[in-house]
N, C-alpha and C. Protein backbone atom coordinates (compact mmCIF):
# COMPACT_ATOMS: atom_id res chain seq x y z
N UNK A 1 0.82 -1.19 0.00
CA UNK A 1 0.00 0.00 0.00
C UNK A 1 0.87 1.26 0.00
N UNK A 2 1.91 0.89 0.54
CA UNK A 2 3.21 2.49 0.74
C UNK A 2 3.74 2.81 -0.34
N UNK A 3 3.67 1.58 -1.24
CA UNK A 3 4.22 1.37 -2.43
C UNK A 3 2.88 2.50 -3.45
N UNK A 4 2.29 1.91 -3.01
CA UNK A 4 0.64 2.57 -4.36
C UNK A 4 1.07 4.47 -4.04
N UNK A 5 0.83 4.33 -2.75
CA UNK A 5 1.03 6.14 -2.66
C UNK A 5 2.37 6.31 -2.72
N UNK A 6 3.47 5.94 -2.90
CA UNK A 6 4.01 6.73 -3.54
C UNK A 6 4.35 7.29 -4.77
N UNK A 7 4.17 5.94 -5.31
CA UNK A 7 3.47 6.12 -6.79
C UNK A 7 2.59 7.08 -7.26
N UNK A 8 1.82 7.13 -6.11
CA UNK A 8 0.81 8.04 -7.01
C UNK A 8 1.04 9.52 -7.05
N UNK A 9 1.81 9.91 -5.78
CA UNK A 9 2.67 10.94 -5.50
C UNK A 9 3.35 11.43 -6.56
N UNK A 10 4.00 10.38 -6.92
CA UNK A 10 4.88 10.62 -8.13
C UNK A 10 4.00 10.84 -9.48
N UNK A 11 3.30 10.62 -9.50
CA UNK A 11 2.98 10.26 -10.60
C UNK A 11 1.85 12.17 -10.89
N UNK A 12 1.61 12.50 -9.57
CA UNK A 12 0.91 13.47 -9.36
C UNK A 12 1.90 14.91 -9.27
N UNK A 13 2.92 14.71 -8.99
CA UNK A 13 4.27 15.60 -9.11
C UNK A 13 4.45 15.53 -10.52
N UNK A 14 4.76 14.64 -11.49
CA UNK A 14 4.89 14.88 -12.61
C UNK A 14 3.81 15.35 -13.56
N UNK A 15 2.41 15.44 -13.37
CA UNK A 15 1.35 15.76 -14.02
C UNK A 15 1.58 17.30 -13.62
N UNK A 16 1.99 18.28 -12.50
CA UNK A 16 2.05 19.38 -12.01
C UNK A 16 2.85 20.01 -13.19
N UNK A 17 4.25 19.44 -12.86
CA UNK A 17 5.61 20.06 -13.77
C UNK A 17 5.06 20.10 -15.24
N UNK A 18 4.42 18.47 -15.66
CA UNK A 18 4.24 18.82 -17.40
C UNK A 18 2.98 19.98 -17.32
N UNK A 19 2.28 20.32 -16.68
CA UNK A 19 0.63 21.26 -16.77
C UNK A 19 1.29 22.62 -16.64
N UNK A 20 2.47 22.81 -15.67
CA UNK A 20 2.75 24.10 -15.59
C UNK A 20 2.99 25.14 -16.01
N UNK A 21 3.72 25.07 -17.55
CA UNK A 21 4.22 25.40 -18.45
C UNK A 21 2.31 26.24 -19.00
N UNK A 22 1.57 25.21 -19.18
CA UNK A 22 0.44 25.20 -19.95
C UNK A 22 -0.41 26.22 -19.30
N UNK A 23 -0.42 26.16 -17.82
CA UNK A 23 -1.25 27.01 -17.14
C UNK A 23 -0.70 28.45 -17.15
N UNK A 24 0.86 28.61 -17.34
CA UNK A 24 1.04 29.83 -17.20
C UNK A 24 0.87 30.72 -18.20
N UNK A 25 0.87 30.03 -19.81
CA UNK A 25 0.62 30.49 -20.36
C UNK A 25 -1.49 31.12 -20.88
N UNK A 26 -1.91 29.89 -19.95
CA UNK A 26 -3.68 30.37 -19.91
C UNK A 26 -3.66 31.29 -18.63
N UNK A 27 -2.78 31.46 -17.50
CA UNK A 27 -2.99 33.19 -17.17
C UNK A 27 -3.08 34.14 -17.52
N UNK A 28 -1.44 34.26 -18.49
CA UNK A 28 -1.68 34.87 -19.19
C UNK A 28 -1.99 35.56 -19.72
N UNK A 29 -2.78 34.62 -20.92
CA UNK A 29 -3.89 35.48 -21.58
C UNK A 29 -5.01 35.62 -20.82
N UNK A 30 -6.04 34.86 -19.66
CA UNK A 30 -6.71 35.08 -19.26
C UNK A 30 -6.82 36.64 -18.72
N UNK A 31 -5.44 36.97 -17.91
CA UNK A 31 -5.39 38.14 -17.73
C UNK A 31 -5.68 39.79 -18.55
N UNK A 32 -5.84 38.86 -19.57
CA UNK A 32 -5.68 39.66 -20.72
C UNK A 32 -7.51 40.10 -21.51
N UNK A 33 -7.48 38.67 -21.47
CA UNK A 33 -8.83 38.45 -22.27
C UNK A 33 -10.05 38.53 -21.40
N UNK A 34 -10.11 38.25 -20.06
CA UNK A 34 -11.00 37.90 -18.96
C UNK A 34 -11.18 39.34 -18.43
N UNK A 35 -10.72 40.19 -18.69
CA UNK A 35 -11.02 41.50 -17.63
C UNK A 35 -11.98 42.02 -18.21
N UNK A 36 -12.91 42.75 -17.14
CA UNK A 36 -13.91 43.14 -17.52
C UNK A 36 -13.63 44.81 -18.57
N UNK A 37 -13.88 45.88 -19.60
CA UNK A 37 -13.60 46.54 -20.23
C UNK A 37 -13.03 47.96 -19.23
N UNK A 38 -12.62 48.31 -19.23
CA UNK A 38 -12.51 49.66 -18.49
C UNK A 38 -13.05 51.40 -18.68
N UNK A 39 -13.38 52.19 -18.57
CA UNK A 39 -13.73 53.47 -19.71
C UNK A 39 -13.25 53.55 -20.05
N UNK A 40 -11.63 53.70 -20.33
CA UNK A 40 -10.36 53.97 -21.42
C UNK A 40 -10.95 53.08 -22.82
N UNK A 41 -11.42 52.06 -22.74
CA UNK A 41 -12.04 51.28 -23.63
C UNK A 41 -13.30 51.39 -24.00
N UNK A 42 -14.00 52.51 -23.55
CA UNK A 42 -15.36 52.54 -24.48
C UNK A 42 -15.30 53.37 -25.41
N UNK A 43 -14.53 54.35 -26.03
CA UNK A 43 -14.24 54.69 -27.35
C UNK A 43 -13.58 53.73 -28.34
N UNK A 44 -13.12 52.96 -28.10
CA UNK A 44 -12.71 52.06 -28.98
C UNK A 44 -14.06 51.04 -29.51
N UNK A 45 -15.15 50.82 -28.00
CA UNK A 45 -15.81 49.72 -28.66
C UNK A 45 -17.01 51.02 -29.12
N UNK A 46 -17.26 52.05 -29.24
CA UNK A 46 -18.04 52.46 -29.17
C UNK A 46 -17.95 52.58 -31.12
N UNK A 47 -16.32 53.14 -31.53
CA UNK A 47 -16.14 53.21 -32.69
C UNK A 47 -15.99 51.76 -33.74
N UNK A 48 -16.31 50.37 -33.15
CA UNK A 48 -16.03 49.21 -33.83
C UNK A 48 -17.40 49.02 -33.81
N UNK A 49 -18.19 49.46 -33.07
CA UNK A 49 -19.73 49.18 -32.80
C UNK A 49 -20.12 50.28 -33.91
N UNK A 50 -19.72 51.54 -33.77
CA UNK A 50 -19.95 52.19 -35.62
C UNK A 50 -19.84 51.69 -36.90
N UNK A 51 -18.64 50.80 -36.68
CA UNK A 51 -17.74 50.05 -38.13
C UNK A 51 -19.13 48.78 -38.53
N UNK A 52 -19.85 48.50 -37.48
CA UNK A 52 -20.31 47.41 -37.70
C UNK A 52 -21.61 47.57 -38.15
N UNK A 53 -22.30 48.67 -37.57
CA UNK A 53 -23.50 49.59 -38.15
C UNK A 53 -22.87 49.98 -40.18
N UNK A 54 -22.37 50.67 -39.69
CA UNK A 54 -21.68 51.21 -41.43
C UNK A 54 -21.46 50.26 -42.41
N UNK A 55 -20.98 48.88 -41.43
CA UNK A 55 -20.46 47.84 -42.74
C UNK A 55 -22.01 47.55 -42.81
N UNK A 56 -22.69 47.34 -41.86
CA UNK A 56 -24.18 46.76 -42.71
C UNK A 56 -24.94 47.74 -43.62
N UNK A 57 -24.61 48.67 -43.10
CA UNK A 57 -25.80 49.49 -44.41
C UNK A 57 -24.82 49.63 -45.72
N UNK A 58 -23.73 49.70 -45.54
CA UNK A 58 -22.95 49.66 -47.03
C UNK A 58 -22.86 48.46 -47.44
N UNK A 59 -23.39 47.51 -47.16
CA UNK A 59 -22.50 46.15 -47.61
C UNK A 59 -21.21 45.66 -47.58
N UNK A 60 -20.37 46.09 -47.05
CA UNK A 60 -18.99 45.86 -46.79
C UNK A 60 -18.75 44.40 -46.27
N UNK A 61 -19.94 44.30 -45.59
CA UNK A 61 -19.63 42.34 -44.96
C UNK A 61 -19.69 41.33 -46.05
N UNK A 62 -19.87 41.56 -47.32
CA UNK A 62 -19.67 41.11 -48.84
C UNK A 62 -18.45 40.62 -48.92
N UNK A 63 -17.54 41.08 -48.75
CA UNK A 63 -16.45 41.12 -48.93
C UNK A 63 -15.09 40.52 -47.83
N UNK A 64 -16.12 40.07 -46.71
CA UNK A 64 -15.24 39.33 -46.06
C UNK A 64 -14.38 38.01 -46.47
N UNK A 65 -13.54 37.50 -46.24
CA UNK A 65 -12.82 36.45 -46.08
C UNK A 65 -13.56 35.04 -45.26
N UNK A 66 -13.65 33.69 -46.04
CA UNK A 66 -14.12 33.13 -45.28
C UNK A 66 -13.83 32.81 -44.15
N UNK A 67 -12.49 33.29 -43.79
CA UNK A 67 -12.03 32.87 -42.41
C UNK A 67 -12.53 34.04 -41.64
N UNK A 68 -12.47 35.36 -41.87
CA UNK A 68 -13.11 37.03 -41.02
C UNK A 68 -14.38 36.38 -40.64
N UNK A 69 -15.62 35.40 -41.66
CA UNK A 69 -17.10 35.19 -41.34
C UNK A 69 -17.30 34.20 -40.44
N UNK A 70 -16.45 33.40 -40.31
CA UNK A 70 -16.23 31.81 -39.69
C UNK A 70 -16.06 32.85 -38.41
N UNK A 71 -14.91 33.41 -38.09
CA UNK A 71 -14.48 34.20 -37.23
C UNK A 71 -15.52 35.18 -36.37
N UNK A 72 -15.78 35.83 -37.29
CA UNK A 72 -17.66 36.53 -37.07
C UNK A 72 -18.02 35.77 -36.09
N UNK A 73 -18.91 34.21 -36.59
CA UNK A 73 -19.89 33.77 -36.62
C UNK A 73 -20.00 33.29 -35.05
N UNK A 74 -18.12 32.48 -34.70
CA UNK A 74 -17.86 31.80 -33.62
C UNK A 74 -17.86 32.90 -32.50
N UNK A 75 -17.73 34.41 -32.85
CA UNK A 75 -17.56 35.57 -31.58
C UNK A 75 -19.00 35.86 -31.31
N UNK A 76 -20.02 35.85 -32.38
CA UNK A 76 -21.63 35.72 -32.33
C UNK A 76 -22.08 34.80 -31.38
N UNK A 77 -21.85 33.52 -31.35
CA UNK A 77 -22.09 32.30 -30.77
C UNK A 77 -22.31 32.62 -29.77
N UNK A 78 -20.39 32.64 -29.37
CA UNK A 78 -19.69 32.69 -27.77
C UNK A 78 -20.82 33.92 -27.25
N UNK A 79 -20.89 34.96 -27.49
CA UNK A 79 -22.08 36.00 -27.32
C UNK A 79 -23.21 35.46 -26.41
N UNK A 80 -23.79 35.06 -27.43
CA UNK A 80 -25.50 34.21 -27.18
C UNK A 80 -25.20 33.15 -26.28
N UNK A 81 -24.01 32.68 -26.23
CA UNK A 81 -24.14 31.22 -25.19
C UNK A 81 -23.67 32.05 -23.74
N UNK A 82 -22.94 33.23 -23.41
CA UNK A 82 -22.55 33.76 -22.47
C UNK A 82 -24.02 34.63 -21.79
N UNK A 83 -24.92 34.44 -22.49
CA UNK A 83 -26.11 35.45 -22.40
C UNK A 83 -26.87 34.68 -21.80
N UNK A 84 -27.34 33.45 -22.44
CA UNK A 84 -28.18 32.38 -21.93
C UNK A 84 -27.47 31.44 -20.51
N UNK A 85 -26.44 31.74 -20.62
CA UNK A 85 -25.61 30.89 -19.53
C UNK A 85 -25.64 32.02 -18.43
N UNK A 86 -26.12 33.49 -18.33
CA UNK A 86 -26.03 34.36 -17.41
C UNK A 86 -26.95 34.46 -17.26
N UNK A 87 -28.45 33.79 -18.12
CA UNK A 87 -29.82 33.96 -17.34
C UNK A 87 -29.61 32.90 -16.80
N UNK A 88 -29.63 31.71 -16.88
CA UNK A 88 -30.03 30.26 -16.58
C UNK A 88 -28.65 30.70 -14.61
N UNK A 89 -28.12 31.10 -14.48
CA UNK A 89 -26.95 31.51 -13.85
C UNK A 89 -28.22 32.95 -12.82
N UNK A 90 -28.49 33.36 -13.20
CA UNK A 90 -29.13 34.83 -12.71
C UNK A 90 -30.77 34.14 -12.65
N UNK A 91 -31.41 33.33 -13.01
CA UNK A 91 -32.46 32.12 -12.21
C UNK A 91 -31.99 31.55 -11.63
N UNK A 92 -31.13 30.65 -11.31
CA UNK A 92 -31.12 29.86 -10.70
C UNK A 92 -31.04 28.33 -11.12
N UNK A 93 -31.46 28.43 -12.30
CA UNK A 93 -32.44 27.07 -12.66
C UNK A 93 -32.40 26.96 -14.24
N UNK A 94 -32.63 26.08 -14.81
CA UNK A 94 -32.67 26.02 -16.45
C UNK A 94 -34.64 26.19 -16.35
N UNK A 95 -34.98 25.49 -15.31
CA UNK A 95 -37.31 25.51 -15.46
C UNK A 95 -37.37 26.43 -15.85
N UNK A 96 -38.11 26.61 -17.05
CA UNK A 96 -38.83 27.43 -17.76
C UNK A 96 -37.86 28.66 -19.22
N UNK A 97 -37.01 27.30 -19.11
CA UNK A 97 -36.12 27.98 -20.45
C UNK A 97 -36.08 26.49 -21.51
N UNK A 98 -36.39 26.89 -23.05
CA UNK A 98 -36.61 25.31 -24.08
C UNK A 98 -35.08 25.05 -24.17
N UNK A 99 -34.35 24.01 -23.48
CA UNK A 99 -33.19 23.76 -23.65
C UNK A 99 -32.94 22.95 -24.49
């Protein structure tokens, strides 16, 4: 049995060292990507939130790249699933949402 845990010890020390590398780099960016916007940053989204009005009435989204629409489509998604995951989160409960 002294034998099993230490093994597993070991075996749990080396899962740390190889993950570590991995996690520091998802701080990181988390740090990066995870913060909530600041005011220094609402002229920026305020003017990409223009770009996006303008490209629709001109047609400019014509002309995307299939990778820019793919790209689009998956930041749309993530959107709507962060929305529904903050009601179902802000109920309590999924009752009374068609899942």
């Amino acid at each position: 049995m002294a034998s099993l845990a230490t093994k597993g010890s070991g075996l749990v020390n080396r899962l740390l060292v190889q993950a570590r590398p991995q996690l520091d780099v998802f701080l990181k960016y988390a740090k990066v990507e995870l913060t909530p916007p600041t005011p220094a940053d609402i002229p920026a989204i305020r003017q990409s939130i223009g770009n996006i009005v303008k490209g629709a009435k001109t047609g400019s989204y014509k002309n995307l790249t299939v990778k820019e629409a793919w790209l689009n489509t998956l930041i749309t998604a993530e959107v709507i699933f962060w929305f529904y995951i903050g009601e179902c989160i802000g109920k309590r409960h999924i009752v009374g949402y068609n899942v």
